[in-house]
Structure formats: structure tokens, C-alpha cells
N, C-alpha and C. Protein backbone atom coordinates (compact mmCIF):
# COMPACT_ATOMS: atom_id res chain seq x y z
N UNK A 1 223.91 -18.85 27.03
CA UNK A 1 222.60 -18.82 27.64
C UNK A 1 222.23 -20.19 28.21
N UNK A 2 222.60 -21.13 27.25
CA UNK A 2 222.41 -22.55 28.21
C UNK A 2 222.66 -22.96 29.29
N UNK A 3 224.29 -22.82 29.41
CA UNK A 3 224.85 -22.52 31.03
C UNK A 3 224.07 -21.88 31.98
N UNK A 4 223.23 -20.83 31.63
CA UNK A 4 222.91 -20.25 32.97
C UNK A 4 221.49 -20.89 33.37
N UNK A 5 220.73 -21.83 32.17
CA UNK A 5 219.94 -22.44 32.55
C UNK A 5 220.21 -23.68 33.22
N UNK A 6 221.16 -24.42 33.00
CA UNK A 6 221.70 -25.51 33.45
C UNK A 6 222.42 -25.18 34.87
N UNK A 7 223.02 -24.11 35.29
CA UNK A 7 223.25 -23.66 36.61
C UNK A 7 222.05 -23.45 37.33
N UNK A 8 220.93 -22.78 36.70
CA UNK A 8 219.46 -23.04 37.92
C UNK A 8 219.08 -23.66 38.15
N UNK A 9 219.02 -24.99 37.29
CA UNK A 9 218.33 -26.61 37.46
C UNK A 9 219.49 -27.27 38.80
N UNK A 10 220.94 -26.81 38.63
CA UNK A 10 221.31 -27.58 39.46
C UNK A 10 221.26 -26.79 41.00
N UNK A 11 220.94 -25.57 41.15
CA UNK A 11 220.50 -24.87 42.20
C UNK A 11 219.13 -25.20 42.74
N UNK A 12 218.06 -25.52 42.04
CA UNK A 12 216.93 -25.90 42.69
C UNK A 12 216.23 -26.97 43.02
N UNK A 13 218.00 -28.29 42.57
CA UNK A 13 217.34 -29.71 43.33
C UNK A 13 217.87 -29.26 44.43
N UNK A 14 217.23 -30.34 45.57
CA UNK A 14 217.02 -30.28 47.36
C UNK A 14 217.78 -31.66 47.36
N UNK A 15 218.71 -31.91 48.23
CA UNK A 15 220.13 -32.89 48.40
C UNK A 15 219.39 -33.37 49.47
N UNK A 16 219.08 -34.57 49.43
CA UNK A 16 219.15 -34.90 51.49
C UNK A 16 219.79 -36.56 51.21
N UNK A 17 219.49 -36.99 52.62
CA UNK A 17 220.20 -38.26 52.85
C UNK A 17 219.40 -39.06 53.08
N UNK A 18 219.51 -40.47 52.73
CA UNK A 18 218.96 -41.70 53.48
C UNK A 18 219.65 -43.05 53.34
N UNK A 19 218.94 -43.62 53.48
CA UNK A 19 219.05 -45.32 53.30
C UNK A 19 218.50 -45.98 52.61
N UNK A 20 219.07 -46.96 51.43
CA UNK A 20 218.72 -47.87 50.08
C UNK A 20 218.37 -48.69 51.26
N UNK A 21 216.81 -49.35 50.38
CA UNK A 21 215.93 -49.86 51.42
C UNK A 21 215.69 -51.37 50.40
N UNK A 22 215.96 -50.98 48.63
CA UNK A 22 215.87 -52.35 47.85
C UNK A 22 216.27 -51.78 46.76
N UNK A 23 216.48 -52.78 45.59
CA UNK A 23 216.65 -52.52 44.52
C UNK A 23 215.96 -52.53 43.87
N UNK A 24 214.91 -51.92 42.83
CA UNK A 24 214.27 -52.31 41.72
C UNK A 24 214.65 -52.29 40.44
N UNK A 25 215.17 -53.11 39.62
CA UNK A 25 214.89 -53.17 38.65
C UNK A 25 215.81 -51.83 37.74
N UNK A 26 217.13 -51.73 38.33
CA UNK A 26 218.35 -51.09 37.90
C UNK A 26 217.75 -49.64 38.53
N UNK A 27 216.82 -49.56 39.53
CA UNK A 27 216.69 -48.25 40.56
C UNK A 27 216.58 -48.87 41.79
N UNK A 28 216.98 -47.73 42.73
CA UNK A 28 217.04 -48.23 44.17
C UNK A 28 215.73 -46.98 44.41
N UNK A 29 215.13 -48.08 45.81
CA UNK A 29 214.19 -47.68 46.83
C UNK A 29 214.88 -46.75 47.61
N UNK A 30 214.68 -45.36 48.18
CA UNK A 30 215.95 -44.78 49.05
C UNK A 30 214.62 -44.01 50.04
N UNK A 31 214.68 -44.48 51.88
CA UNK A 31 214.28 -43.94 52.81
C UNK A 31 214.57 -42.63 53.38
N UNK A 32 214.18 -41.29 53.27
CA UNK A 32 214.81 -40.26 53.24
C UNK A 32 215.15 -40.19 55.01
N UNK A 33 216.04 -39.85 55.54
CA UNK A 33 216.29 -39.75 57.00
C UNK A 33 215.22 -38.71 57.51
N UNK A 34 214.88 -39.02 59.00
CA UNK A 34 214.04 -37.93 59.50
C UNK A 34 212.73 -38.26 58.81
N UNK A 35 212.21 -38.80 57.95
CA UNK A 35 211.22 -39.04 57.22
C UNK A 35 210.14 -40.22 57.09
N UNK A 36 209.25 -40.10 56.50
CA UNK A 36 208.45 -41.54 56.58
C UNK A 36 208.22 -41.46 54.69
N UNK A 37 209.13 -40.95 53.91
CA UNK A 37 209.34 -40.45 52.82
C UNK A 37 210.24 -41.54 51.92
N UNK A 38 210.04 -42.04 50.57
CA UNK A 38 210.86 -43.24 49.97
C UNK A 38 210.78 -42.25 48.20
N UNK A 39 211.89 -42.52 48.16
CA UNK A 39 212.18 -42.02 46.46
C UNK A 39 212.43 -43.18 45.91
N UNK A 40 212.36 -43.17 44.69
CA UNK A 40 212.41 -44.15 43.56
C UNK A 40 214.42 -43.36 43.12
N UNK A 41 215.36 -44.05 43.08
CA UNK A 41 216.64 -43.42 42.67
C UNK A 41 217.17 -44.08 41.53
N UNK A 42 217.85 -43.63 40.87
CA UNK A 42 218.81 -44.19 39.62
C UNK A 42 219.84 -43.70 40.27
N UNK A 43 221.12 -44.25 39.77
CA UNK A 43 222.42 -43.62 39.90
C UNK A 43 222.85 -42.69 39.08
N UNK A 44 223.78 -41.30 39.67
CA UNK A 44 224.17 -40.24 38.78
C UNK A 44 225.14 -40.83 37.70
N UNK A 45 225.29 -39.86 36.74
CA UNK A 45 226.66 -40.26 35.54
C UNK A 45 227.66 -41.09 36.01
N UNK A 46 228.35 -40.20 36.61
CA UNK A 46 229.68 -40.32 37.60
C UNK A 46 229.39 -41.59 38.39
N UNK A 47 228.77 -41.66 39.10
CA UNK A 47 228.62 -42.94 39.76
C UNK A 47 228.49 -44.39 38.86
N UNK A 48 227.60 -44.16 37.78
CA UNK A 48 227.69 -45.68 36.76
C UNK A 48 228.98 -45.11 35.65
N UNK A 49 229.41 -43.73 35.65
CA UNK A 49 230.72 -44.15 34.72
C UNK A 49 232.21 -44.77 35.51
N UNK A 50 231.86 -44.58 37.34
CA UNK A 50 233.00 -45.73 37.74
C UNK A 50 232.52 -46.56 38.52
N UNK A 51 231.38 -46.95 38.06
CA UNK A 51 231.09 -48.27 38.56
C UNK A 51 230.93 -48.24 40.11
N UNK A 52 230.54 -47.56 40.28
CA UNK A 52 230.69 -47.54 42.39
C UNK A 52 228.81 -48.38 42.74
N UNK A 53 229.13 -49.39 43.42
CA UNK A 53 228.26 -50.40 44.20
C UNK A 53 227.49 -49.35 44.79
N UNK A 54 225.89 -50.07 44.96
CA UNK A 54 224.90 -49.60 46.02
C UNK A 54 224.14 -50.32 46.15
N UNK A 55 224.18 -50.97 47.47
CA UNK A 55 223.42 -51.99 47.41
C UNK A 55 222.38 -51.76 49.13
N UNK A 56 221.77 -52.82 48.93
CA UNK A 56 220.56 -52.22 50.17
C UNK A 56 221.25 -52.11 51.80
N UNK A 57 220.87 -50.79 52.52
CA UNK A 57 221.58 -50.73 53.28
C UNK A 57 222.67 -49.80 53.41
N UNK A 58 223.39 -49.38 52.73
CA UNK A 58 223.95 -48.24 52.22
C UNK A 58 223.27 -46.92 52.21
N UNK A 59 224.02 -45.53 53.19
CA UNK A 59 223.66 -44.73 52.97
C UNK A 59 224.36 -43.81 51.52
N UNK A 60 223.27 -43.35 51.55
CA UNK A 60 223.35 -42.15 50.22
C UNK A 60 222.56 -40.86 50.70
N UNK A 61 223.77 -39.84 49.72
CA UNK A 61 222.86 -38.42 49.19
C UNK A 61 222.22 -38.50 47.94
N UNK A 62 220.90 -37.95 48.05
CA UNK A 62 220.19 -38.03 46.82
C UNK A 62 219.74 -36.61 46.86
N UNK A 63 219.57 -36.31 45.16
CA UNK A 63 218.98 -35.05 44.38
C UNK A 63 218.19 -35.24 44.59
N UNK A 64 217.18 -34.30 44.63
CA UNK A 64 215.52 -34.90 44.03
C UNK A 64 215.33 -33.19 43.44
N UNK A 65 214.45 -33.44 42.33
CA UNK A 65 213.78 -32.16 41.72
C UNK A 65 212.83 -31.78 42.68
N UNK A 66 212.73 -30.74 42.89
CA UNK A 66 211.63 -29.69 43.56
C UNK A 66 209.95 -30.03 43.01
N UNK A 67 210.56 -30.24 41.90
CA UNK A 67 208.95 -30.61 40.72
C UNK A 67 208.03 -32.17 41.29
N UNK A 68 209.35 -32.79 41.53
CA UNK A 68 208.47 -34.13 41.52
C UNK A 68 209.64 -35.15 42.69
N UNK A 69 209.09 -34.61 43.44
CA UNK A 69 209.07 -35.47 45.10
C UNK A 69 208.97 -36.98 45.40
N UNK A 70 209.17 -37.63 44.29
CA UNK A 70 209.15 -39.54 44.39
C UNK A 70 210.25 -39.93 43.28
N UNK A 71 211.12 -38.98 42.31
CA UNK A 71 212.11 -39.59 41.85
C UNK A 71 213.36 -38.52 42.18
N UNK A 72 214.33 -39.48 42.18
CA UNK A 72 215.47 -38.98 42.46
C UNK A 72 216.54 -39.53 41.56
N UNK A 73 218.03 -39.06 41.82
CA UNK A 73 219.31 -39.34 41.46
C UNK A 73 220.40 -39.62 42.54
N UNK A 74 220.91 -40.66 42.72
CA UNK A 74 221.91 -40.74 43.93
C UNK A 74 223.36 -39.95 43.43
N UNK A 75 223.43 -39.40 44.32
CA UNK A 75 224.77 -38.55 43.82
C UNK A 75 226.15 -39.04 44.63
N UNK A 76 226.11 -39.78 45.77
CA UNK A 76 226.90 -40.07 46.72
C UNK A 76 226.97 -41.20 47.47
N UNK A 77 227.38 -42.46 47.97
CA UNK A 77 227.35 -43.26 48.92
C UNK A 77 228.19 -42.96 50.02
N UNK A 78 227.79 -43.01 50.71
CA UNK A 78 228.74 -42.60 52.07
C UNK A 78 229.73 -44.27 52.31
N UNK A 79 230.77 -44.25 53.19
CA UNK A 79 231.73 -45.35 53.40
C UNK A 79 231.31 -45.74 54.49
């Protein structure tokens, strides 16, 4: 039964893209593209369990919960 709750949570974050705009304070500032929109981001698991850089300027995909529209999770840096 857990699984199938943990499969809807990851179905009803919204993925989009932008640009790390600063760092705060072990979270990044992230500008959503198309937008006049800024999330507050942490990095996903995967990303701080191999260590992958993000620094300002860098695009990323970010999660964001449906619930709450100013924090996010970076899931991706683009090259």
C-alpha cells in the first residue's frame, strides 16, 4: 500500500526548467523559464549522493509540489 502512495506523490509534482540565479545557504534560487517565477531548490538524493556541482547560471529541471509553489528539488543539471 505504501508504494502506491509513493507512486502518486511522484505523479503529481510539475517538472519544469530554469536557471540557478544564487545560492543560499546550501539552497539554490532557481528562475523558472517563460516565467517571472523563482523557487527556493535543494538538491535531489542522487544529485548530493554523487556530488554533481550547481552553481549560478546553470540550467536545471526542478520538481516542485503542486501544494506549495516556492519550494522545490533540483532533479537535473543540464551540460
Amino acid at each position: 500500500m505504501s508504494e502506491n502512495r509513493e507512486q502518486k506523490t511522484k505523479e503529481e509534482a510539475i517538472e519544469l526548467r530554469g536557471v540557478v540565479t544564487e545560492e543560499v545557504r546550501g539552497a539554490f534560487r532557481v528562475k523558472i523559464d517563460d516565467m517571472e517565477h523563482y523557487v527556493l531548490c535543494r538538491l535531489a538524493g542522487k544529485m548530493r549522493k554523487f556530488r554533481i556541482r550547481v552553481v549560478p547560471g546553470d540550467r536545471v529541471a526542478v520538481e516542485i509540489s503542486p501544494y506549495d509553489m516556492d519550494r522545490g528539488r533540483i532533479i537535473y543539471r543540464e551540460r
